[in-house]
N, C-alpha and C. Protein backbone atom coordinates (compact mmCIF):
# COMPACT_ATOMS: atom_id res chain seq x y z
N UNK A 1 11.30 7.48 -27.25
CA UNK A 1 10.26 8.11 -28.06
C UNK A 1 9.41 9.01 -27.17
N UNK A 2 9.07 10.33 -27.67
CA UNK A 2 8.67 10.91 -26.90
C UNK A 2 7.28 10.72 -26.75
N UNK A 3 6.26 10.01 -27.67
CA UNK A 3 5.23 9.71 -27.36
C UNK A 3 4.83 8.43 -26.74
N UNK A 4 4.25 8.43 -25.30
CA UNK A 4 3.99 7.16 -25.20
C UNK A 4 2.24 7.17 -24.93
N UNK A 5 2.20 5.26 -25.35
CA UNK A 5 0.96 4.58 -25.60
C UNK A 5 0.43 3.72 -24.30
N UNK A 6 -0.54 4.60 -23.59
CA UNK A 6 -1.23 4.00 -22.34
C UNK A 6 -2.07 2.88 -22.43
N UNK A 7 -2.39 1.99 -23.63
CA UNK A 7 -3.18 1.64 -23.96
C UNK A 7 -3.66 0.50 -22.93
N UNK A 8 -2.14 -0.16 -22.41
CA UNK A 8 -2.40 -1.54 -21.79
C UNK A 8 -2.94 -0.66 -19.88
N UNK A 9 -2.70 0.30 -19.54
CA UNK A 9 -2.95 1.25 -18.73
C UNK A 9 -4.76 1.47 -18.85
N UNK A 10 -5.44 1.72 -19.91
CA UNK A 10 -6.76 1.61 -20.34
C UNK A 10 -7.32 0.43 -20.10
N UNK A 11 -6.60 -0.51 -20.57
CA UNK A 11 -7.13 -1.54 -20.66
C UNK A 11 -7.48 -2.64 -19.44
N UNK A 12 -6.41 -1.99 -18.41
CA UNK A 12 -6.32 -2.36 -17.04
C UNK A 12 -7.56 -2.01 -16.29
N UNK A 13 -7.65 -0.68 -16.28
CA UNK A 13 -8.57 -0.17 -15.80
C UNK A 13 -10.01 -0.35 -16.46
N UNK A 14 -10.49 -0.86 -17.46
CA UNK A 14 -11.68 -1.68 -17.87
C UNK A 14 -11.81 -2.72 -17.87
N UNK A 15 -10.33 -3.59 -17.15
CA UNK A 15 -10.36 -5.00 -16.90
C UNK A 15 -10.74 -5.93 -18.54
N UNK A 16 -10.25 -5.03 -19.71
CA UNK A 16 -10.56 -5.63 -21.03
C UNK A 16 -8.86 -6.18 -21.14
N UNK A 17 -9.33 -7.22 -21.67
CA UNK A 17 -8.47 -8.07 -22.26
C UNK A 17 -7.90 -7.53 -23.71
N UNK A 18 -6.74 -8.20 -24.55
CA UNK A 18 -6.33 -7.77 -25.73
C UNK A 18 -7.37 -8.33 -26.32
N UNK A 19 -7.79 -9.81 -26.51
CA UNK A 19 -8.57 -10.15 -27.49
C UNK A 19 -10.19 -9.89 -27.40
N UNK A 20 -10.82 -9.06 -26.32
CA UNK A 20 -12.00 -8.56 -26.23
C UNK A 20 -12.22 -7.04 -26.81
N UNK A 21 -10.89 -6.44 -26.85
CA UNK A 21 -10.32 -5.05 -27.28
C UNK A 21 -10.56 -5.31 -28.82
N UNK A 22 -9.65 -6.43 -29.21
CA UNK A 22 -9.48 -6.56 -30.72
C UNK A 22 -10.69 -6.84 -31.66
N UNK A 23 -11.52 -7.53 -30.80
CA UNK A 23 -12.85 -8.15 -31.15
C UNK A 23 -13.77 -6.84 -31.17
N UNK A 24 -13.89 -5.92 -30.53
CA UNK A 24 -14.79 -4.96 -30.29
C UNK A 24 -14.36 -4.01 -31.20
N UNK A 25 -12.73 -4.04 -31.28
CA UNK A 25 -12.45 -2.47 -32.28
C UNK A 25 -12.18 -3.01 -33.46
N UNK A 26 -12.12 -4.20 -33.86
CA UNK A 26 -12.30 -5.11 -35.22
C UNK A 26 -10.67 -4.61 -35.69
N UNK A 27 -9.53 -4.69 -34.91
CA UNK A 27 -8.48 -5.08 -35.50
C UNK A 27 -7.81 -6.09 -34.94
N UNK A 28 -6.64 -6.54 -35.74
CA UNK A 28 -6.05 -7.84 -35.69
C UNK A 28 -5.60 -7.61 -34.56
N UNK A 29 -5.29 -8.81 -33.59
CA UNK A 29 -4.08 -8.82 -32.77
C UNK A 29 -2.97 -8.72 -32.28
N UNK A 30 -2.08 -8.52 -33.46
CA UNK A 30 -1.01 -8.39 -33.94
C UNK A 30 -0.95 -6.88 -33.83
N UNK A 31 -1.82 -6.26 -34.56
CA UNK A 31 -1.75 -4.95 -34.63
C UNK A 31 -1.84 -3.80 -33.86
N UNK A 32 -2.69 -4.10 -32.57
CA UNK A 32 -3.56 -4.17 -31.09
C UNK A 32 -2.12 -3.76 -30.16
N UNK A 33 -1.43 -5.39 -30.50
CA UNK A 33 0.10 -5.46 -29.50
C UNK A 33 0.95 -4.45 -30.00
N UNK A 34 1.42 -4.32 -31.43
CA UNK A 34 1.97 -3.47 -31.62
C UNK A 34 2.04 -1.99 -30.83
N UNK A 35 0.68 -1.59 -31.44
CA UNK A 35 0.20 -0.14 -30.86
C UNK A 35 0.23 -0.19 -29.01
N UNK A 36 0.26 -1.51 -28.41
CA UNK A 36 0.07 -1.64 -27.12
C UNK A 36 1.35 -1.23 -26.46
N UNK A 37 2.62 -1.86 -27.35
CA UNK A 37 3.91 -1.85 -26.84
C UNK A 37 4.77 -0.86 -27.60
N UNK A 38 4.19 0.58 -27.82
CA UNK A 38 4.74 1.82 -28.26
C UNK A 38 5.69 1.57 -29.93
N UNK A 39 5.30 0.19 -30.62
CA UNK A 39 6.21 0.21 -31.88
C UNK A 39 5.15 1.04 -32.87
N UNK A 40 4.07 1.34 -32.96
CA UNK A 40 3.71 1.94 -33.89
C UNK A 40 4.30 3.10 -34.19
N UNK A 41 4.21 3.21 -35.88
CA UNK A 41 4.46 4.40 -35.97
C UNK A 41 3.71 5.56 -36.28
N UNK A 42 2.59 5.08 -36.65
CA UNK A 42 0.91 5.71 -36.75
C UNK A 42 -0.34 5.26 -36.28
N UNK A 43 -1.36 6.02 -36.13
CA UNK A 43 -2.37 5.63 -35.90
C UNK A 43 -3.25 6.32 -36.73
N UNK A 44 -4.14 5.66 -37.18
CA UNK A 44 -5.63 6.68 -37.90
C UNK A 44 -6.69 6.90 -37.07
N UNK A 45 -7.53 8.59 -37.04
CA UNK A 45 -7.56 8.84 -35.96
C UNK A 45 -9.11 8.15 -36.16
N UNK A 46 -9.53 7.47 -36.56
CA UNK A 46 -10.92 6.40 -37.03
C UNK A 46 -10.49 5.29 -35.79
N UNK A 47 -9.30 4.43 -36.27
CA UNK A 47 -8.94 3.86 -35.25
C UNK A 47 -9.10 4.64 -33.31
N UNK A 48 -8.33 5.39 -33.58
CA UNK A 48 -8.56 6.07 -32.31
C UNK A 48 -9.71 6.14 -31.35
N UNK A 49 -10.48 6.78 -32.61
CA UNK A 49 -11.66 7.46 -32.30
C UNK A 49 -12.89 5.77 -31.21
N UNK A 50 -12.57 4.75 -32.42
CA UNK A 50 -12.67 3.14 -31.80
C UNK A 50 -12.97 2.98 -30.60
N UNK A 51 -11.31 3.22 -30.26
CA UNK A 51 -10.82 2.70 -28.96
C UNK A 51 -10.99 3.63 -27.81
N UNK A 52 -11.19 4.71 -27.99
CA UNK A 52 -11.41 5.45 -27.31
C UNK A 52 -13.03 5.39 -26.80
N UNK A 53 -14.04 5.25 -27.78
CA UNK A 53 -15.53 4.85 -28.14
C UNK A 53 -15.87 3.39 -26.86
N UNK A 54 -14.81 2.52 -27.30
CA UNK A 54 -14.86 1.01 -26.75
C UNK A 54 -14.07 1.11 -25.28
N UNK A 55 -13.20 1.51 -24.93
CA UNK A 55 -12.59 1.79 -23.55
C UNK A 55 -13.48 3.26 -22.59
N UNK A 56 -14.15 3.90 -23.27
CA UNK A 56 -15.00 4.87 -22.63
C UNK A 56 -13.83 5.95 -22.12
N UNK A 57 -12.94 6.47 -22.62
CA UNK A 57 -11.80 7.50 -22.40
C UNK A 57 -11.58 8.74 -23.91
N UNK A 58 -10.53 8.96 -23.37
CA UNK A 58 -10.48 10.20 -24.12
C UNK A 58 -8.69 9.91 -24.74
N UNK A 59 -8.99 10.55 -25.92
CA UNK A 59 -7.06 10.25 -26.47
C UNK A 59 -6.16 10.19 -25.91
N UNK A 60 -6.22 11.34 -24.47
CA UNK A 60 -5.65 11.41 -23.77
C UNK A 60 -5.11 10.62 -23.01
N UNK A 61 -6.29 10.06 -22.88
CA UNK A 61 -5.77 9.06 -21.50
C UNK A 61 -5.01 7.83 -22.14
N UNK A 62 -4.79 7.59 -23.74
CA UNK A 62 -4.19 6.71 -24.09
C UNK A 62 -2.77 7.43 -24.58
N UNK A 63 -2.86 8.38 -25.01
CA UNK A 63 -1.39 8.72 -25.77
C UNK A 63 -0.81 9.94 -24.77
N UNK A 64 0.43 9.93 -24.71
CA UNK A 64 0.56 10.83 -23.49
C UNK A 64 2.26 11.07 -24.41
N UNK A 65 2.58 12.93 -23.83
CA UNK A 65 3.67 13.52 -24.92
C UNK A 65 4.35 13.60 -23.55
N UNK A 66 5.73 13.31 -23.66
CA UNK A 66 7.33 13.26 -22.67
C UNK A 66 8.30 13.48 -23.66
N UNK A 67 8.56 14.74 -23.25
CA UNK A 67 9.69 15.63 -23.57
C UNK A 67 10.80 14.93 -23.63
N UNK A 68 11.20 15.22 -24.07
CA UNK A 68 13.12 14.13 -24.27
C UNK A 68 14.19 14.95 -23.94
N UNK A 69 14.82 14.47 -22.67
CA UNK A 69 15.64 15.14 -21.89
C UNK A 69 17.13 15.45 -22.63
C-alpha cells in the first residue's frame, strides 16, 4: 500500500501509549490498532485533526505517500 501510517512512530516519540492515545482522542482501541497497523481504509479528517492536536505533530508526520515500485 502506498500509503503508510506512522502512527506507532508518533507515538514513540511522545512516549504515549495506545490506551492513553485512545483515552485522549476518545476512540476505541480496536480502532486506534487498526489505523496503527496500516489496515485502515479511511480516516476522517476530525479524527486526524485529534491526533494530530493530542500527539502535537502535523499529518505529516503520521501519514507518509511511497510510490509503488
Amino acid at each position: 500500500m502506498p500509503i503508510i501510517v506512522n502512527l506507532d512512530v508518533m507515538m514513540a516519540k511522545r512516549k504515549m501509549s495506545l490506551n492513553e492515545l485512545s483515552d485522549k482522542v476518545g476512540l476505541t482501541l480496536s480502532n486506534l490498532s487498526i489505523l496503527k497497523t496500516g489496515k485502515a481504509k479511511a480516516i476522517r479528517f476530525s479524527t486526524l485533526e485529534t491526533i494530530c492536536d493530542v500527539l502535537d505533530c502535523q499529518p505529516g508526520d503520521i501519514l507518509e505517500y511511497v510510490k509503488d515500485e
